[in-house]
N, C-alpha and C. Protein backbone atom coordinates (compact mmCIF):
# COMPACT_ATOMS: atom_id res chain seq x y z
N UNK A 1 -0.85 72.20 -17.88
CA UNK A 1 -1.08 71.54 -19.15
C UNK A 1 -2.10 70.42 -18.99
N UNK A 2 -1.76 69.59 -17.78
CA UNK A 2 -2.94 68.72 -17.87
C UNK A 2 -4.36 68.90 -17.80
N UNK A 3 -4.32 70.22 -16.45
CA UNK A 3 -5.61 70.79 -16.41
C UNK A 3 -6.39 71.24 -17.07
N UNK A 4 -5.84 71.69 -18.66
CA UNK A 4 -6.30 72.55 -19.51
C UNK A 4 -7.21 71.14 -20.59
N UNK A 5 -6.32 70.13 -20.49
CA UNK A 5 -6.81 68.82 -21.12
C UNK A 5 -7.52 68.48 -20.62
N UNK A 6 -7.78 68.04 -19.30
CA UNK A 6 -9.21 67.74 -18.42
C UNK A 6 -10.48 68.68 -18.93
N UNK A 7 -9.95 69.83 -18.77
CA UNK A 7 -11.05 70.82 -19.03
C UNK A 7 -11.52 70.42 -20.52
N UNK A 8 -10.93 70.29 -21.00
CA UNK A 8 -11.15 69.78 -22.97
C UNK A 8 -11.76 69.02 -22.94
N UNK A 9 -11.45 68.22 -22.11
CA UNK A 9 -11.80 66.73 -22.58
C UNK A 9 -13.64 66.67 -21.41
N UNK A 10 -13.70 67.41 -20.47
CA UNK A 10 -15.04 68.12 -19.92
C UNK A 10 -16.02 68.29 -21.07
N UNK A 11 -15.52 69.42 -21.64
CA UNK A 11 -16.30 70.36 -22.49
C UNK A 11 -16.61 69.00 -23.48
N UNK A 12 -15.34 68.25 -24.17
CA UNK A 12 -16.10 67.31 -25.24
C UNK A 12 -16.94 66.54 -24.91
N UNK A 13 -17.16 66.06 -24.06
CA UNK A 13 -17.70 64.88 -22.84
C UNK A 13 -19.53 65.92 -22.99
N UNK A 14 -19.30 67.00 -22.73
CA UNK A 14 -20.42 67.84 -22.49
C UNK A 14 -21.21 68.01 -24.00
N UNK A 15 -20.75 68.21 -24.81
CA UNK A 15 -20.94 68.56 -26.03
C UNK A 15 -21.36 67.38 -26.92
N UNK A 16 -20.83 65.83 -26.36
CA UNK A 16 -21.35 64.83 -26.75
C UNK A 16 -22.78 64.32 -26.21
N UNK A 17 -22.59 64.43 -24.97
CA UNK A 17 -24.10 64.30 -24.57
C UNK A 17 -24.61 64.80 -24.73
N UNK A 18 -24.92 66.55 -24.98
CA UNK A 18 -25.86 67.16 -25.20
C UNK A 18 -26.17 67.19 -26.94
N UNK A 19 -25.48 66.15 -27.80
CA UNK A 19 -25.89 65.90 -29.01
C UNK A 19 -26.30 64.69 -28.89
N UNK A 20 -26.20 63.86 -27.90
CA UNK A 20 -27.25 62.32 -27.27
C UNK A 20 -28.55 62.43 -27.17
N UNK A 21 -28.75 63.58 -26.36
CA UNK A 21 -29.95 63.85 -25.21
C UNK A 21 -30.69 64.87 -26.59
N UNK A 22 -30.06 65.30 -27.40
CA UNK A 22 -31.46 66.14 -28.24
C UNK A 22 -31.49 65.26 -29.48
N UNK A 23 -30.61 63.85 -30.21
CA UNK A 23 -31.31 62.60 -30.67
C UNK A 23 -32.46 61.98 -29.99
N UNK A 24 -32.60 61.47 -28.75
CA UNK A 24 -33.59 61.03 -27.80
C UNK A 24 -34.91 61.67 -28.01
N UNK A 25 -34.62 63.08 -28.18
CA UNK A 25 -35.76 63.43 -28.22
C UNK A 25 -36.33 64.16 -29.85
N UNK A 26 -35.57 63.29 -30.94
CA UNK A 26 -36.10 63.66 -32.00
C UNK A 26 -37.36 62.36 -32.51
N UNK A 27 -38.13 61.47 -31.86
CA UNK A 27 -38.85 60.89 -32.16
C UNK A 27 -38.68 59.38 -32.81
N UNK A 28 -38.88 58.83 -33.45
CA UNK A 28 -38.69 57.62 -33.82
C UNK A 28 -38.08 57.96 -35.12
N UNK A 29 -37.67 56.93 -35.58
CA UNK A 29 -36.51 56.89 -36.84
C UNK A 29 -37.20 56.86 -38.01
N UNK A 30 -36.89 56.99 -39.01
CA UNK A 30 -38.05 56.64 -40.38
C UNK A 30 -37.91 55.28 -40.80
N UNK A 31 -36.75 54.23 -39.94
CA UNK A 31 -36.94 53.31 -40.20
C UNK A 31 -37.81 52.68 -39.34
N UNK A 32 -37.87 53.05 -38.24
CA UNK A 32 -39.07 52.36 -37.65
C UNK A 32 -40.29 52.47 -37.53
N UNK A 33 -40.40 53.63 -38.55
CA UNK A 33 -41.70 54.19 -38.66
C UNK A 33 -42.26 52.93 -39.93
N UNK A 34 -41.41 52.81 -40.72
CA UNK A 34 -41.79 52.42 -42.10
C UNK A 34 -41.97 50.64 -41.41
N UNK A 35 -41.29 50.11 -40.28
CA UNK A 35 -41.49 49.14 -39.63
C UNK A 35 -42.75 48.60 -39.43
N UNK A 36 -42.75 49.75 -38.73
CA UNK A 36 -44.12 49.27 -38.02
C UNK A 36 -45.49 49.88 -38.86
N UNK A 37 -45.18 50.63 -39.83
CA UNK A 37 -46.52 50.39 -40.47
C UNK A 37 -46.24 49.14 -41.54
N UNK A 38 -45.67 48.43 -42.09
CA UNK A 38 -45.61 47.39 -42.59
C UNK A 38 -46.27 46.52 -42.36
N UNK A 39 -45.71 46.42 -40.95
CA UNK A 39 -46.57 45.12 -39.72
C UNK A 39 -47.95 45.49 -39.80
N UNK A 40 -48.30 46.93 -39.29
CA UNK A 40 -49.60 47.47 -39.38
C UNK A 40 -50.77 46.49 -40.37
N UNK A 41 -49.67 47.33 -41.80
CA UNK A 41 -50.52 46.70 -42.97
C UNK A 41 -50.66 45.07 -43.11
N UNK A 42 -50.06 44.30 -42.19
CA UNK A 42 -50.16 42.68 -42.72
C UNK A 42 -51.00 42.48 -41.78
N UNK A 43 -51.64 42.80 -40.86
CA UNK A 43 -52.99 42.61 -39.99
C UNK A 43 -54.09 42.35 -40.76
N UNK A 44 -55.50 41.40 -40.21
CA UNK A 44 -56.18 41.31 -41.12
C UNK A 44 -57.08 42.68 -41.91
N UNK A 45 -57.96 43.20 -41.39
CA UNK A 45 -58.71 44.25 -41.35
C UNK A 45 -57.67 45.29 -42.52
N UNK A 46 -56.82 45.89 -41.68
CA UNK A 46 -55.99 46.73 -42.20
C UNK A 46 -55.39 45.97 -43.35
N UNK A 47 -54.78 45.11 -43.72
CA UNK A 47 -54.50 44.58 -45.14
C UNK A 47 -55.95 44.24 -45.87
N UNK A 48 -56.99 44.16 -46.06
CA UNK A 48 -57.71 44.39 -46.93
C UNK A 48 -58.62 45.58 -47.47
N UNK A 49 -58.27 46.66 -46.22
CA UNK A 49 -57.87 48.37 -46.35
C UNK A 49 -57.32 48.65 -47.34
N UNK A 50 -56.45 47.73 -47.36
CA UNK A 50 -55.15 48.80 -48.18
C UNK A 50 -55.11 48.33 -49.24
N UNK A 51 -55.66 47.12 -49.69
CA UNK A 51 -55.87 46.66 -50.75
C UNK A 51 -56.73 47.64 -51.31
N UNK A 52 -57.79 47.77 -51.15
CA UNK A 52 -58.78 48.58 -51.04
C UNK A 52 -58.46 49.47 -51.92
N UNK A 53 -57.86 49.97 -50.73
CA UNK A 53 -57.11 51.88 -51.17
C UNK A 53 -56.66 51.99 -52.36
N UNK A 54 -55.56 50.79 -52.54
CA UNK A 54 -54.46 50.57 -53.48
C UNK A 54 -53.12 51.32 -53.02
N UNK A 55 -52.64 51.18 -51.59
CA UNK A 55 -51.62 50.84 -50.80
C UNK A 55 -50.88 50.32 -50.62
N UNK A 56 -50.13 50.35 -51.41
CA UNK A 56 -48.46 49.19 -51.19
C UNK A 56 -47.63 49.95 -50.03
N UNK A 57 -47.81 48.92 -48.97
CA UNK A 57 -46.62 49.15 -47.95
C UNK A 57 -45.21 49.57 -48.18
N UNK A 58 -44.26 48.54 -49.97
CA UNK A 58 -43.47 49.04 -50.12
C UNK A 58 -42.97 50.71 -50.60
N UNK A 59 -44.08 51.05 -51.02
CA UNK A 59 -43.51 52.42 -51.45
C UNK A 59 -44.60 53.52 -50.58
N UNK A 60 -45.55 53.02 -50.17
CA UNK A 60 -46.60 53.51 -49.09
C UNK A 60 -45.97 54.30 -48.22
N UNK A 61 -45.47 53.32 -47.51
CA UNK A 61 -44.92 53.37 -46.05
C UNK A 61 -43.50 54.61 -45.55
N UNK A 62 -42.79 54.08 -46.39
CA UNK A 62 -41.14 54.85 -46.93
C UNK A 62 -41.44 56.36 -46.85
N UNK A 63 -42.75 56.60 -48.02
CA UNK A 63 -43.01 57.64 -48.27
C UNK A 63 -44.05 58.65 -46.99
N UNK A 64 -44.72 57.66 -46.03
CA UNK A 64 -45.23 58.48 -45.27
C UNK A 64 -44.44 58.62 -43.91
N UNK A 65 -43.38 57.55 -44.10
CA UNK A 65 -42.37 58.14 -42.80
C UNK A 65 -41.09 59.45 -43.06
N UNK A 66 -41.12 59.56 -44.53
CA UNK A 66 -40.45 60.61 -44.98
C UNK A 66 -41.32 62.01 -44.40
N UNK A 67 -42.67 61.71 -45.11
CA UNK A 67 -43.50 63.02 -44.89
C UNK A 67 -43.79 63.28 -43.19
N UNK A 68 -44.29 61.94 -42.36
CA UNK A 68 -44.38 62.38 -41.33
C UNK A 68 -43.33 62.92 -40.11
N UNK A 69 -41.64 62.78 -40.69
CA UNK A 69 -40.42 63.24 -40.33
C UNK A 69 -40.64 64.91 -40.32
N UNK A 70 -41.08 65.04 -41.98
CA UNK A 70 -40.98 66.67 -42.13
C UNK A 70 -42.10 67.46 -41.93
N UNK A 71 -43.30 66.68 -41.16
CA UNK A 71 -44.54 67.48 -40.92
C UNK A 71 -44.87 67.68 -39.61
N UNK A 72 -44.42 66.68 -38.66
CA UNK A 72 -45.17 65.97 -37.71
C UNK A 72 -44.55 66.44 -36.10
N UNK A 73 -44.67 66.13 -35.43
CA UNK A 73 -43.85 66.74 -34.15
C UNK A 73 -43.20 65.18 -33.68
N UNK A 74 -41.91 65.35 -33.20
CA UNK A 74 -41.49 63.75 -32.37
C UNK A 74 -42.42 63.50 -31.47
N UNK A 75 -43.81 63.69 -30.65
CA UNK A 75 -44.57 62.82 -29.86
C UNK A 75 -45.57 62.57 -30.99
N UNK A 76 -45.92 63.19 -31.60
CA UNK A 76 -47.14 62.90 -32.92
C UNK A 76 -46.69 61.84 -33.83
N UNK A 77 -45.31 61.50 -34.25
CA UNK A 77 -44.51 60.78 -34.50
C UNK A 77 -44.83 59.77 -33.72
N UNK A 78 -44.50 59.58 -32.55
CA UNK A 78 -44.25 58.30 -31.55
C UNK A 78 -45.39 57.58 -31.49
N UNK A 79 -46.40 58.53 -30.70
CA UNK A 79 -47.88 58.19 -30.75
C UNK A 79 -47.93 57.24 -32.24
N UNK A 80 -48.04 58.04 -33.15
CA UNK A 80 -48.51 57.52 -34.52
C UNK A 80 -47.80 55.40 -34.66
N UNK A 81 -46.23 55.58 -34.44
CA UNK A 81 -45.89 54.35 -34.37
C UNK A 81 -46.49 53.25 -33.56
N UNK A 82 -46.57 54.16 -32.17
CA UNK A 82 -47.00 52.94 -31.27
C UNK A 82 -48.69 52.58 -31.23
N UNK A 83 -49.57 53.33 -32.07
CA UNK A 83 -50.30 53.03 -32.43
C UNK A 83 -50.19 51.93 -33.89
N UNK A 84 -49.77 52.31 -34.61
CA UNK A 84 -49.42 50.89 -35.84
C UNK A 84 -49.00 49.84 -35.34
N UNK A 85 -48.60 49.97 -33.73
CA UNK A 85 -47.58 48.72 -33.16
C UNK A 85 -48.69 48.17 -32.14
N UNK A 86 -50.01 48.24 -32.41
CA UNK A 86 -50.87 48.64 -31.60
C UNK A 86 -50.68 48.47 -30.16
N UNK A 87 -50.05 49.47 -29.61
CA UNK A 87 -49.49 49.79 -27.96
C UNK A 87 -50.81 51.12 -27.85
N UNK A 88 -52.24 51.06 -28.22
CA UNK A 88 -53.28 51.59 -28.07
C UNK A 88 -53.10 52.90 -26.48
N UNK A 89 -52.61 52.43 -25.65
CA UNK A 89 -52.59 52.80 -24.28
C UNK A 89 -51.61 53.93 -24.09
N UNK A 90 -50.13 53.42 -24.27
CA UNK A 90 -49.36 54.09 -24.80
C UNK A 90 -49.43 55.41 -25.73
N UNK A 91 -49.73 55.00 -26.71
CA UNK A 91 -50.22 56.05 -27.92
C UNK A 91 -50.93 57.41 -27.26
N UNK A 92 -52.05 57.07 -26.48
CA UNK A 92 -53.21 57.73 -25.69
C UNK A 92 -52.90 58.56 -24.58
N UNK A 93 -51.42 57.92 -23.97
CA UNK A 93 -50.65 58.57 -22.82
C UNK A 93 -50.40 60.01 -23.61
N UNK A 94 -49.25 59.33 -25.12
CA UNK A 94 -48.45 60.97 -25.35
C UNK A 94 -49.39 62.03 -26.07
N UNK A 95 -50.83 61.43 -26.92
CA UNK A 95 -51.63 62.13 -27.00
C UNK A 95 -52.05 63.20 -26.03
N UNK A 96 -52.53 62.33 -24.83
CA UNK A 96 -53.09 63.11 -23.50
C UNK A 96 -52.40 63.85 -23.26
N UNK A 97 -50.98 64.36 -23.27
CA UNK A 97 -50.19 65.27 -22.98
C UNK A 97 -49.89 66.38 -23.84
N UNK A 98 -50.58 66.25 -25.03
CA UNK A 98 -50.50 67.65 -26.42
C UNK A 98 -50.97 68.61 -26.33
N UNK A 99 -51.37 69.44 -26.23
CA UNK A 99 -52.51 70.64 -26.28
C UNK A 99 -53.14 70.39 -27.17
N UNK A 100 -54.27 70.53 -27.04
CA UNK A 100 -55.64 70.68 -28.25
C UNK A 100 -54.99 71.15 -29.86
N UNK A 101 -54.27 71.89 -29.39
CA UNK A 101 -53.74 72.80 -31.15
C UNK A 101 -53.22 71.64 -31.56
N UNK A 102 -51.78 70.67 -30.93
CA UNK A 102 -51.27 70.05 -31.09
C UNK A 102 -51.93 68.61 -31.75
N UNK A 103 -52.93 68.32 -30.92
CA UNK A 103 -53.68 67.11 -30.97
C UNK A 103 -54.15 67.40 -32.54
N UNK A 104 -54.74 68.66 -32.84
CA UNK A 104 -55.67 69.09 -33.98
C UNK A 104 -54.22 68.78 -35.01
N UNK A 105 -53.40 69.44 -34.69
CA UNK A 105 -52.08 69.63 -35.88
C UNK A 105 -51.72 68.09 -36.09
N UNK A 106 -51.90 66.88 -35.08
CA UNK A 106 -51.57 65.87 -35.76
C UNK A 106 -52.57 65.08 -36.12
N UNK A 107 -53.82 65.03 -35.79
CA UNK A 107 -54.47 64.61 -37.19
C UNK A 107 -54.91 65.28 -38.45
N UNK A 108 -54.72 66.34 -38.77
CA UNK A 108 -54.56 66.86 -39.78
C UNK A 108 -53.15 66.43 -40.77
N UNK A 109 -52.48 66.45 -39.92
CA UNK A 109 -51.24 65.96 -40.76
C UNK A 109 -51.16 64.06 -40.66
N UNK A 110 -51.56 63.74 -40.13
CA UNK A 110 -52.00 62.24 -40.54
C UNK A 110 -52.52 61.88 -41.58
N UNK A 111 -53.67 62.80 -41.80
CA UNK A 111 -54.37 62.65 -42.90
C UNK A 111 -54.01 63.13 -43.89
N UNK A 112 -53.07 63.89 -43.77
CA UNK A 112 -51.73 64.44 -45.50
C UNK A 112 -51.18 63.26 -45.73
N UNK A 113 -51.21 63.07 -44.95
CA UNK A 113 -49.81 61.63 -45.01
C UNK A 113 -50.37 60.88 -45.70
N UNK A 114 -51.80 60.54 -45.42
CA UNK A 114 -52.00 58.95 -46.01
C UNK A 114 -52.54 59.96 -47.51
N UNK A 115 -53.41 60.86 -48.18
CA UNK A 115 -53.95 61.54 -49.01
C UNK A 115 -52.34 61.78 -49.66
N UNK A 116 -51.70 61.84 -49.33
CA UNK A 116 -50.20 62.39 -50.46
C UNK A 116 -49.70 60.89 -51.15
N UNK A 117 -49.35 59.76 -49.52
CA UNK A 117 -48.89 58.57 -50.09
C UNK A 117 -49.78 57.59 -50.20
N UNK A 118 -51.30 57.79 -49.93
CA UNK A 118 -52.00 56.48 -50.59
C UNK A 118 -53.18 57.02 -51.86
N UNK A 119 -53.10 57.85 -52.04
CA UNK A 119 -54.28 58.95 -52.53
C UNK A 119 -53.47 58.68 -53.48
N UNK A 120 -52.52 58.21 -54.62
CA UNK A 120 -52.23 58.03 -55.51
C UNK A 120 -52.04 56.84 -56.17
N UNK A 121 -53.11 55.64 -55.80
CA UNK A 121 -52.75 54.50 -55.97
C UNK A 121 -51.50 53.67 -55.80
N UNK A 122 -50.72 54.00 -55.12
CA UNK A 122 -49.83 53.28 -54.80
C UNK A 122 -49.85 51.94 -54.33
């Protein structure tokens, strides 16, 4: 009887981490996406961009960490943050590691992102 509980309590033990370890690798959160382009946007350069554009961070931002959740790959994701966070170096590492298709698939979808949520005066 106990052994059969050990074994249970194995398998749950197993079944929890391996729902740990494939969070880890779903990319950054949409809240920290929407974070750090916030920050992004209060930089000088880039806040008179976005003025520009007609870019509001508040509904901007929300909306392109929604889209880049459902378009984007978790390193195209990451990259993308730690570039708004400008960690330039970083960013360039998980780039360097994409395949060409990959690299191509995320700036293309970068550029949905901002054309869906800033391309409407927001």
């Amino acid at each position: 009887m106990i052994a059969k509980g050990n074994l249970m309590l194995c398998r749950v033990t197993a079944v929890i981490l391996a729902a740990l370890l494939a969070a880890c690798d779903s990319g950054p959160s949409e809240a920290e996406f929407v974070a750090a382009c916030i920050k992004e946007g209060q930089m000088g350069a880039n806040k008179m961009l976005r003025r520009e554009m007609g870019f509001k961070s508040e509904t901007g931002c929300p909306c392109m960490a929604k889209a880049a959740a459902a378009t984007m790959s978790a390193d195209a994701r990451q990259s993308m943050v730690l570039n708004m966070q400008g960690k330039m170096q970083e960013s360039k590492a998980i780039i360097a590691k994409m395949s060409e298709a990959d690299q191509m698939a995320a700036m293309n979808a970068a550029l949905e992102l901002l054309q869906k949520c800033a391309g409407r005066g927001r």
